[in-house]
N, C-alpha and C. Protein backbone atom coordinates (compact mmCIF):
# COMPACT_ATOMS: atom_id res chain seq x y z
N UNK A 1 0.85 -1.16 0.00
CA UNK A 1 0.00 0.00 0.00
C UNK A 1 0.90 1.24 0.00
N UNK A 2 0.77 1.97 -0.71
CA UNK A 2 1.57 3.60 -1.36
C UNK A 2 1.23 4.47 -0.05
N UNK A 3 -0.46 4.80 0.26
CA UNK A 3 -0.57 5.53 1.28
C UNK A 3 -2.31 5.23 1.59
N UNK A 4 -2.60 5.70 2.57
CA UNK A 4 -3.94 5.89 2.84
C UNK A 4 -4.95 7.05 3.30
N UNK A 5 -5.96 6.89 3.27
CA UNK A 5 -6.94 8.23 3.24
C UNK A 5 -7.21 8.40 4.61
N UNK A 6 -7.64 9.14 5.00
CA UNK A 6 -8.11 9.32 6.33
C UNK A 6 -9.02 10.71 6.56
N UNK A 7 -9.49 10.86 7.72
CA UNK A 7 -10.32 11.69 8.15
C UNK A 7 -9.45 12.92 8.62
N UNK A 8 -9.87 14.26 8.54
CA UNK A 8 -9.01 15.03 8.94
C UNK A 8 -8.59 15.56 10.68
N UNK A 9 -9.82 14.54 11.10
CA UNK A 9 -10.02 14.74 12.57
C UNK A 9 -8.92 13.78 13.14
N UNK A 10 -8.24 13.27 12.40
CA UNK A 10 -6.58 12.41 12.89
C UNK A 10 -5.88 13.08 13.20
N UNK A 11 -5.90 14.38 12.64
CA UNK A 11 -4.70 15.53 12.73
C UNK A 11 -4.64 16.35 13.90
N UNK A 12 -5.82 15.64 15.37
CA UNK A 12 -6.31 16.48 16.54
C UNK A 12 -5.09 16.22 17.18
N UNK A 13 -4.75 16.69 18.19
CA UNK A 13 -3.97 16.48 19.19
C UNK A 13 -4.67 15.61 20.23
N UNK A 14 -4.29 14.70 20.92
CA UNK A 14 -4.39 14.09 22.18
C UNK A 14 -4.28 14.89 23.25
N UNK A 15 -5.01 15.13 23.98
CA UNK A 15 -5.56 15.87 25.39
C UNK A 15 -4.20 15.47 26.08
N UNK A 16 -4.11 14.06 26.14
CA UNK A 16 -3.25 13.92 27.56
C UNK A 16 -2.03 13.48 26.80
N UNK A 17 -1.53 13.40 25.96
CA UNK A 17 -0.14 13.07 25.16
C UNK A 17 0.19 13.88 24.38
N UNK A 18 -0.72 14.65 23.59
CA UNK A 18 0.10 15.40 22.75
C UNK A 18 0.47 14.94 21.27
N UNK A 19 -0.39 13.94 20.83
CA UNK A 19 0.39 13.51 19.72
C UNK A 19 -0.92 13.34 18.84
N UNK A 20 -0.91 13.20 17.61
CA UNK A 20 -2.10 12.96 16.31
C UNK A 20 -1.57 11.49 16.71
N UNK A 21 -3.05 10.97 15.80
CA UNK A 21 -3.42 9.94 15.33
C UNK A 21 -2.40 9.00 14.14
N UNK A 22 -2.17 10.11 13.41
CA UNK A 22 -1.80 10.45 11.66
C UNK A 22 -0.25 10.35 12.27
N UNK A 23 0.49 10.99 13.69
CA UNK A 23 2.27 10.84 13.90
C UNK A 23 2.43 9.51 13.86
N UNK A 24 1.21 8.87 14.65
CA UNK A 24 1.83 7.42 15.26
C UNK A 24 1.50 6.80 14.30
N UNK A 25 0.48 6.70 13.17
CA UNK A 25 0.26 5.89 12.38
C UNK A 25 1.83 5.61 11.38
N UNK A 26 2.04 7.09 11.17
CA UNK A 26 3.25 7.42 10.23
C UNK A 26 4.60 6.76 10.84
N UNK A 27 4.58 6.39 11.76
CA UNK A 27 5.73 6.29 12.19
C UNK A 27 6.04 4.62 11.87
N UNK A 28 7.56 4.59 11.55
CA UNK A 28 8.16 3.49 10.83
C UNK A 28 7.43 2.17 12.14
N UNK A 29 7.58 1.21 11.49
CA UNK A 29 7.24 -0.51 12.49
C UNK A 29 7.89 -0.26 13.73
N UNK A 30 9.53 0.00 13.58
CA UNK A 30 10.25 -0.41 14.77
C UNK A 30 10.17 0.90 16.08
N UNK A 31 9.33 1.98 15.86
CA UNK A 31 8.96 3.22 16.29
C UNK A 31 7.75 3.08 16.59
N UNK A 32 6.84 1.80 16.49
CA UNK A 32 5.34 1.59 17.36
C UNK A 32 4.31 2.11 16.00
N UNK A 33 4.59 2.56 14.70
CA UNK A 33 3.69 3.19 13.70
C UNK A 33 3.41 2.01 12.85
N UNK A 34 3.13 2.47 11.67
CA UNK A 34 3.18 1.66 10.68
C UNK A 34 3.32 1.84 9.72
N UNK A 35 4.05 3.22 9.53
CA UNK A 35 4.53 3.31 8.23
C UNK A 35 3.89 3.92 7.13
N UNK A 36 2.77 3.95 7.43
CA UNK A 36 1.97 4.74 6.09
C UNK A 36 1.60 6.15 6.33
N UNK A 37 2.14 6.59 5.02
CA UNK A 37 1.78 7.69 4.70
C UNK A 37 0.19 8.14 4.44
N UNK A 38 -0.43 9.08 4.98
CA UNK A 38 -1.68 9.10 5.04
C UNK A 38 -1.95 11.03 4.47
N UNK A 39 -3.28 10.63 3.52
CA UNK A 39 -3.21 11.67 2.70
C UNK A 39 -4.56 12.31 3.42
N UNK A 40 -5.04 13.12 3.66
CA UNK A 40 -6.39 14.34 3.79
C UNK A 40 -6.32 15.34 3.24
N UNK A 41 -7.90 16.13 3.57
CA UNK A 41 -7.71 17.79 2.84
C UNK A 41 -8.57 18.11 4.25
N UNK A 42 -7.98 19.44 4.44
CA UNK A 42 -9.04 20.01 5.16
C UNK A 42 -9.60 21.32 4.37
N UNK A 43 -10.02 21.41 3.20
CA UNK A 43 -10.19 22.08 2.57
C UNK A 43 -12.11 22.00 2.48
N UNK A 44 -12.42 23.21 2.85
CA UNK A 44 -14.03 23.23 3.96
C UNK A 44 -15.01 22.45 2.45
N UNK A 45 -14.56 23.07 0.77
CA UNK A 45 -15.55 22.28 -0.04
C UNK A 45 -15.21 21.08 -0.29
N UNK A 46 -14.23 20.48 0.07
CA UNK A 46 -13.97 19.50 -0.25
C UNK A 46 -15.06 18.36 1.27
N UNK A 47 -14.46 18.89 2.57
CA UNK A 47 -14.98 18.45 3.20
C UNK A 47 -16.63 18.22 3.95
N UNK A 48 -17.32 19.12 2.77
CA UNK A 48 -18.22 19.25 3.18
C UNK A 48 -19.29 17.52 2.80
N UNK A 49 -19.90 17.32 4.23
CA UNK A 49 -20.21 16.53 4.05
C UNK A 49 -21.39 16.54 2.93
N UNK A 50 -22.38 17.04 2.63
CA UNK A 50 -23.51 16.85 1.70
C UNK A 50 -22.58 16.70 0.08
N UNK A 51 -21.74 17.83 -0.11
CA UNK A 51 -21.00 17.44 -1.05
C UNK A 51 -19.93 15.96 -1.42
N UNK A 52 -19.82 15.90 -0.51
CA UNK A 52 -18.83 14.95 -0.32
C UNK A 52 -19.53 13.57 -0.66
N UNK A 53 -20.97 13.56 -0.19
CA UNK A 53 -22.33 12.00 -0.60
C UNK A 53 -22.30 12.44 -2.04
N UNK A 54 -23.01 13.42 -2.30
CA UNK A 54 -23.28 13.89 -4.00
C UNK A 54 -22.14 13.41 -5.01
N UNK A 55 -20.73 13.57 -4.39
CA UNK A 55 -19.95 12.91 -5.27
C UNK A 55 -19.43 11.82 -5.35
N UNK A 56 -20.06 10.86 -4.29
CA UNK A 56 -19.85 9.62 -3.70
C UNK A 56 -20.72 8.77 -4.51
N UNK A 57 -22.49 9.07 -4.66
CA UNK A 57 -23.47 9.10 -5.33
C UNK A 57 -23.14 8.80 -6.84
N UNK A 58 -22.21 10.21 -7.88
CA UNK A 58 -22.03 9.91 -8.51
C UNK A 58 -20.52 9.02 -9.50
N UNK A 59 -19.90 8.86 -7.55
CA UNK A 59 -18.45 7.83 -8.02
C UNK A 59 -19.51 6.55 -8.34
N UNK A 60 -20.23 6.12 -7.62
CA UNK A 60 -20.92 4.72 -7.75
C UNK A 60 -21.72 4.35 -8.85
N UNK A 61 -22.46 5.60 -9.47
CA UNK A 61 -23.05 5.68 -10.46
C UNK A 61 -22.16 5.54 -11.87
N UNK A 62 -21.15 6.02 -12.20
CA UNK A 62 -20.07 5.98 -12.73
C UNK A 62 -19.07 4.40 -12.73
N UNK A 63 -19.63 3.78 -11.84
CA UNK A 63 -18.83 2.37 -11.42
C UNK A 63 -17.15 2.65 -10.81
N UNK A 64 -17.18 4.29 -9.68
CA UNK A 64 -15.56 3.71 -9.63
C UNK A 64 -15.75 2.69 -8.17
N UNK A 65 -16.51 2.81 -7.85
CA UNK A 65 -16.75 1.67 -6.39
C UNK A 65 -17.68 0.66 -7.13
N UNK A 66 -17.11 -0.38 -6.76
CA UNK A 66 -18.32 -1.67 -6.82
C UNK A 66 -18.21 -2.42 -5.96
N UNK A 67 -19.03 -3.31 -5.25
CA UNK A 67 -19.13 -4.28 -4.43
C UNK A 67 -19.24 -5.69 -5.00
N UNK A 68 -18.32 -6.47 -4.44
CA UNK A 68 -19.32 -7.79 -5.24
C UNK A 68 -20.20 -8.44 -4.05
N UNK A 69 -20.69 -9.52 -4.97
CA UNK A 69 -21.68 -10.58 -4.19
C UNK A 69 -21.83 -10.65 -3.32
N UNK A 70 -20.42 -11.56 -3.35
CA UNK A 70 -19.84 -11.96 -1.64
C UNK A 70 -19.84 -11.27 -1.10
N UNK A 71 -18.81 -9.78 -0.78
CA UNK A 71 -18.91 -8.88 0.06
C UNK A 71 -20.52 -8.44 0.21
N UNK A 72 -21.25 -8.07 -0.23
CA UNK A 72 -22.65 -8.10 0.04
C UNK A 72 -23.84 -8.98 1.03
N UNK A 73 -23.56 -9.95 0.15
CA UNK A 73 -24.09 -11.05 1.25
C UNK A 73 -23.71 -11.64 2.42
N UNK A 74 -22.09 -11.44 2.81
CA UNK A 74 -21.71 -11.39 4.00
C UNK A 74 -21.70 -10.52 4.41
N UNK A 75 -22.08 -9.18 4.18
CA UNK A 75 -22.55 -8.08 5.32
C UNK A 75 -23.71 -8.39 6.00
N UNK A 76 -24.60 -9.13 5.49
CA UNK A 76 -25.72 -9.18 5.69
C UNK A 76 -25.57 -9.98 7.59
N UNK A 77 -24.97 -11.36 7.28
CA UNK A 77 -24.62 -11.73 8.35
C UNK A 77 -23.24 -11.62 9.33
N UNK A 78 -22.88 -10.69 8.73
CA UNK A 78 -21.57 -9.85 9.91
C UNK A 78 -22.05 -9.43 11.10
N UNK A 79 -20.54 -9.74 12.14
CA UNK A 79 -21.35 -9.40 13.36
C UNK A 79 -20.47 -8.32 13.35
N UNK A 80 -21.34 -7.26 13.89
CA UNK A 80 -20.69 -6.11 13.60
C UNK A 80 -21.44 -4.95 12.67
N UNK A 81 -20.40 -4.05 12.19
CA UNK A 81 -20.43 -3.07 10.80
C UNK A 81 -20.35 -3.85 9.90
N UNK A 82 -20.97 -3.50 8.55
CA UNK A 82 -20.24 -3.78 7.22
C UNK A 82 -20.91 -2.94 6.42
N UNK A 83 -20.11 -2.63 4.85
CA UNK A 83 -20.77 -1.97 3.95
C UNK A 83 -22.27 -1.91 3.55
N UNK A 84 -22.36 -3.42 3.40
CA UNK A 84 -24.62 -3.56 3.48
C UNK A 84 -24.50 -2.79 4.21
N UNK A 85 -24.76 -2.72 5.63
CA UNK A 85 -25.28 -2.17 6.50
C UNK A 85 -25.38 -0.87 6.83
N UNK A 86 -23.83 -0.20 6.76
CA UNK A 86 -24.23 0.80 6.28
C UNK A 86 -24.94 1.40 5.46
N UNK A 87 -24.78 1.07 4.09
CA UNK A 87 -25.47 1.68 2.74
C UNK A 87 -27.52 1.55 3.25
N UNK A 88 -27.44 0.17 3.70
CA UNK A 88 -28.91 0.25 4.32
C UNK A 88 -29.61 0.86 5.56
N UNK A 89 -28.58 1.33 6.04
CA UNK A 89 -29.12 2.18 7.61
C UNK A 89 -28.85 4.23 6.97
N UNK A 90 -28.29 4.11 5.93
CA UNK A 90 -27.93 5.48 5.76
C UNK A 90 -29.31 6.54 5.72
N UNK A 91 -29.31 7.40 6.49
CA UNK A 91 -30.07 8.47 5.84
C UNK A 91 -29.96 9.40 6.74
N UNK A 92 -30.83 10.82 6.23
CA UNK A 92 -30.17 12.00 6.84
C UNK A 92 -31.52 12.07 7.93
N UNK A 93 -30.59 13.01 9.11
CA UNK A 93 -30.99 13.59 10.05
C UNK A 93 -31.94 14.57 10.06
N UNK A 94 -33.51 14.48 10.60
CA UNK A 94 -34.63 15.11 9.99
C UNK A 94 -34.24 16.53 11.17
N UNK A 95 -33.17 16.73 11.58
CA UNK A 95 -32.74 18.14 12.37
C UNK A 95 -31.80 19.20 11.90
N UNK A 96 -31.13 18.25 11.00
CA UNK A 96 -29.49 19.29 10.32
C UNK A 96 -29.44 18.50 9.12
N UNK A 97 -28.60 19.35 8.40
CA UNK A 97 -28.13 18.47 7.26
C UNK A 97 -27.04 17.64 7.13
N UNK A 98 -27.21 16.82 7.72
CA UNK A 98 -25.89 15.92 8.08
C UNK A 98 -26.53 14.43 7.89
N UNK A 99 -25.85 13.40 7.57
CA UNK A 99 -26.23 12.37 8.10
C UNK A 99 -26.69 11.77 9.79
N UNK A 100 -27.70 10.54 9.48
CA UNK A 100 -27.77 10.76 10.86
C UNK A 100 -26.59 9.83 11.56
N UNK A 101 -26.04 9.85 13.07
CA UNK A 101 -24.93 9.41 13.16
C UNK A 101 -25.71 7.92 13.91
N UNK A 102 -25.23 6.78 13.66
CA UNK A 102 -25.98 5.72 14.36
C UNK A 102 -25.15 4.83 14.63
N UNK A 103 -23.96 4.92 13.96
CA UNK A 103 -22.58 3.82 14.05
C UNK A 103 -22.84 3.16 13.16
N UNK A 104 -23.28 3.37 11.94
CA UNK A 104 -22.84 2.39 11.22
C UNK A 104 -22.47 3.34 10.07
N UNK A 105 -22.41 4.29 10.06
CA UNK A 105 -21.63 5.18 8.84
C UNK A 105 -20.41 5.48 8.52
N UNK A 106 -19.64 4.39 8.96
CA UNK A 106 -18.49 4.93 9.49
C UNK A 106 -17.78 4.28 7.60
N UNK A 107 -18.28 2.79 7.18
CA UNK A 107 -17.70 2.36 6.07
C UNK A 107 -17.84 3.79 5.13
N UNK A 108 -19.20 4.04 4.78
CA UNK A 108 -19.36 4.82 3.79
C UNK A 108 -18.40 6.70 4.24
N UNK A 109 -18.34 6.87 5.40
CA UNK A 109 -17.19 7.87 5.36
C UNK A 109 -15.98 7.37 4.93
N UNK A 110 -15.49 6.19 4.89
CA UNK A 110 -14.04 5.93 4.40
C UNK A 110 -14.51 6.53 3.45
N UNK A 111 -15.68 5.75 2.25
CA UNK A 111 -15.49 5.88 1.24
C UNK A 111 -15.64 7.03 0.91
N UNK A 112 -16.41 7.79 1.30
CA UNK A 112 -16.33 9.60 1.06
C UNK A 112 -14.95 10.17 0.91
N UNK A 113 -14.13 9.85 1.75
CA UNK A 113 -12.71 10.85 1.91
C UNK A 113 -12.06 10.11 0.99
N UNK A 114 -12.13 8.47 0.31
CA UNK A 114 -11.42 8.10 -0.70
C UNK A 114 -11.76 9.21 -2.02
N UNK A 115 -12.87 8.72 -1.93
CA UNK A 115 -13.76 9.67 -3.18
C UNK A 115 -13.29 11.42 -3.37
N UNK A 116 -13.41 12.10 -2.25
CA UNK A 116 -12.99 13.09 -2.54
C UNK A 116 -11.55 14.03 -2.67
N UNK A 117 -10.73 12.74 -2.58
CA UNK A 117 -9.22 12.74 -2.67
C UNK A 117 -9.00 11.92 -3.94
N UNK A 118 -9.51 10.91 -4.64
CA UNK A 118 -9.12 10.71 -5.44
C UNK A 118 -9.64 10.90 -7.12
N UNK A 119 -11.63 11.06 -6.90
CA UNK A 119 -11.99 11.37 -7.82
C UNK A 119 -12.50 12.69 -7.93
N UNK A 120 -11.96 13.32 -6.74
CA UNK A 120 -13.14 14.79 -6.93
C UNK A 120 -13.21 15.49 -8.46
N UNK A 121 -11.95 15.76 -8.87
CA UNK A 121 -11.83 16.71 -10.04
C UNK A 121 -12.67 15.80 -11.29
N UNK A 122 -12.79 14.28 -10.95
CA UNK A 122 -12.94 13.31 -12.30
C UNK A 122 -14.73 13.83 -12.30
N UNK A 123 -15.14 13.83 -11.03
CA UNK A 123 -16.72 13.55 -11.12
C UNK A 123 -17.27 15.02 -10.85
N UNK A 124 -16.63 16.45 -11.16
CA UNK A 124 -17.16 17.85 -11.35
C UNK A 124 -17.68 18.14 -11.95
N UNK A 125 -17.13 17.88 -12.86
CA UNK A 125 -17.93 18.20 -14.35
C UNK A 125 -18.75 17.01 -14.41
N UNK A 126 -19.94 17.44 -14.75
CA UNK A 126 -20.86 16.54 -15.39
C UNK A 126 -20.70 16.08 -16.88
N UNK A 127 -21.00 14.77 -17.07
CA UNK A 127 -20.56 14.51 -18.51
C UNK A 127 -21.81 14.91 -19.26
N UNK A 128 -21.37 14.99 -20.46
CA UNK A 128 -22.16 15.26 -21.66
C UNK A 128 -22.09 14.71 -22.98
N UNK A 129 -22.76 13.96 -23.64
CA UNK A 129 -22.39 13.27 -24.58
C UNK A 129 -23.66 14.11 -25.63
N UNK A 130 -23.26 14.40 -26.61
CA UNK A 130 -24.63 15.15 -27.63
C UNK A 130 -25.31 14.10 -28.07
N UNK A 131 -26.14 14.27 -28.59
CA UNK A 131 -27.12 13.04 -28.98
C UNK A 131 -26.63 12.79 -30.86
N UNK A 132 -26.00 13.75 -31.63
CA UNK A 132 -25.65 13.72 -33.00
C UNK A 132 -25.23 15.15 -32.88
N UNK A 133 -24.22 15.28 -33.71
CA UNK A 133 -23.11 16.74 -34.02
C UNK A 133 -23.78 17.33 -35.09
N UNK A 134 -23.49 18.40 -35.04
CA UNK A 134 -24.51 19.30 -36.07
C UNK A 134 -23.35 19.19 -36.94
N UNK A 135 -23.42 19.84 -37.94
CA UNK A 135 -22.58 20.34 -39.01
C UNK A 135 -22.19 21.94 -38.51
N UNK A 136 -21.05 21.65 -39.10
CA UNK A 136 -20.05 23.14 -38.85
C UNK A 136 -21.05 24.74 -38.99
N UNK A 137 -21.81 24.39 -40.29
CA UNK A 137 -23.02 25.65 -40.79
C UNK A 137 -24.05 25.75 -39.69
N UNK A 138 -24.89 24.36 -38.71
CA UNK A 138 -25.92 23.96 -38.16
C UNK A 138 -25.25 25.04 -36.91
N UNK A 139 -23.79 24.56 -36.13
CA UNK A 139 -24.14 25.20 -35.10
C UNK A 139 -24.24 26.21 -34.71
N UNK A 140 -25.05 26.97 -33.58
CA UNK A 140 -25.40 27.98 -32.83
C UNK A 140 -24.35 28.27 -31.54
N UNK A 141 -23.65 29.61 -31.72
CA UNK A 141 -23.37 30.49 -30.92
C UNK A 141 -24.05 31.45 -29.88
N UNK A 142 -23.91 30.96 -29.03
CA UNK A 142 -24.79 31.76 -27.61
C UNK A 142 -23.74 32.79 -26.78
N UNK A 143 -24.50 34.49 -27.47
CA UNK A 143 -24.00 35.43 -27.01
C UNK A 143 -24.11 35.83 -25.36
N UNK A 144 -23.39 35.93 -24.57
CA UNK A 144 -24.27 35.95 -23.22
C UNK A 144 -23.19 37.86 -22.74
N UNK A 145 -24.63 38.41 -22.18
CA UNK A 145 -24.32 39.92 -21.60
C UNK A 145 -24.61 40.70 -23.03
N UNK A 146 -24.19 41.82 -22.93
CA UNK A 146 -25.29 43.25 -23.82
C UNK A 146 -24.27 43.59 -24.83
N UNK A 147 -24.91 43.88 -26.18
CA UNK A 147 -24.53 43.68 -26.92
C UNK A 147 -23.75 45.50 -27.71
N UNK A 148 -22.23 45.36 -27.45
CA UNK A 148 -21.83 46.77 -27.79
C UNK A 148 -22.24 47.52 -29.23
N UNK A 149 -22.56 48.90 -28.79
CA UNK A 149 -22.93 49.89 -29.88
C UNK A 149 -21.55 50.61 -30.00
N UNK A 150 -21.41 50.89 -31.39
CA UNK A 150 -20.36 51.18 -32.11
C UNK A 150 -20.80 52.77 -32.71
């Protein structure tokens, strides 16, 4: 593994030590860590959570996440969290706009901070495919704002 994603709330300090989440993770095997380099943004649009589903929404729609079978049907009987479960307990909080928090959202936040670290820029733009190309003569130029007098 190159590096991993994480939440930006790793980067807190410890009350009674003094240290992130993200030092000790980083830190080599023989130093108590493990070595990986771990990537975040704390960048407020990036992190915003409603944005952050919307482009999660359309990573899945797009196929860059897929689940298979198996992983599916053994969520079902996991003891514990699993992706089913999340994806099936998800929904928002009829008080704020947030998800509601219940403990089991925790898979689909990985996948949020993957998503918005690795595909944000891919899934901005909305695609567009024309339905048939006009001819060079056919197309239309759209003037936009007021038109100068000479």
């Amino acid at each position: 593994m190159d590096s991993g994603i994480a939440d930006k709330a790793g980067t807190a300090r410890n009350d009674q030590t003094g240290r992130t989440a993200f030092r000790e993770i980083m830190k080599a095997p023989d130093h108590g860590g493990i070595g990986l380099p771990l990537r975040y943004t704390t960048d407020p649009v990036l992190t915003n959570v409603l944005n952050g589903v919307q482009k999660l929404k359309r990573a899945f729609a797009r196929r860059k996440y897929l689940c298979t079978r198996e992983v599916w049907t053994r969520g079902e009987r996991a003891v514990g969290n699993s992706f089913r479960k999340a994806i099936l307990s998800y929904g928002w909080s009829p008080t704020k706009d947030e998800p509601k928090k219940d403990g089991r959202e925790d898979p689909l936040d990985a996948l949020r901070y993957d998503c918005i670290i690795h595909y944000w820029s891919d899934l901005s733009t909305p695609s567009y495919s024309p339905k048939s190309r006009a001819k060079k003569s056919e197309r239309r130029t759209r003037r936009i704002g007021r038109k100068e007098s000479f």
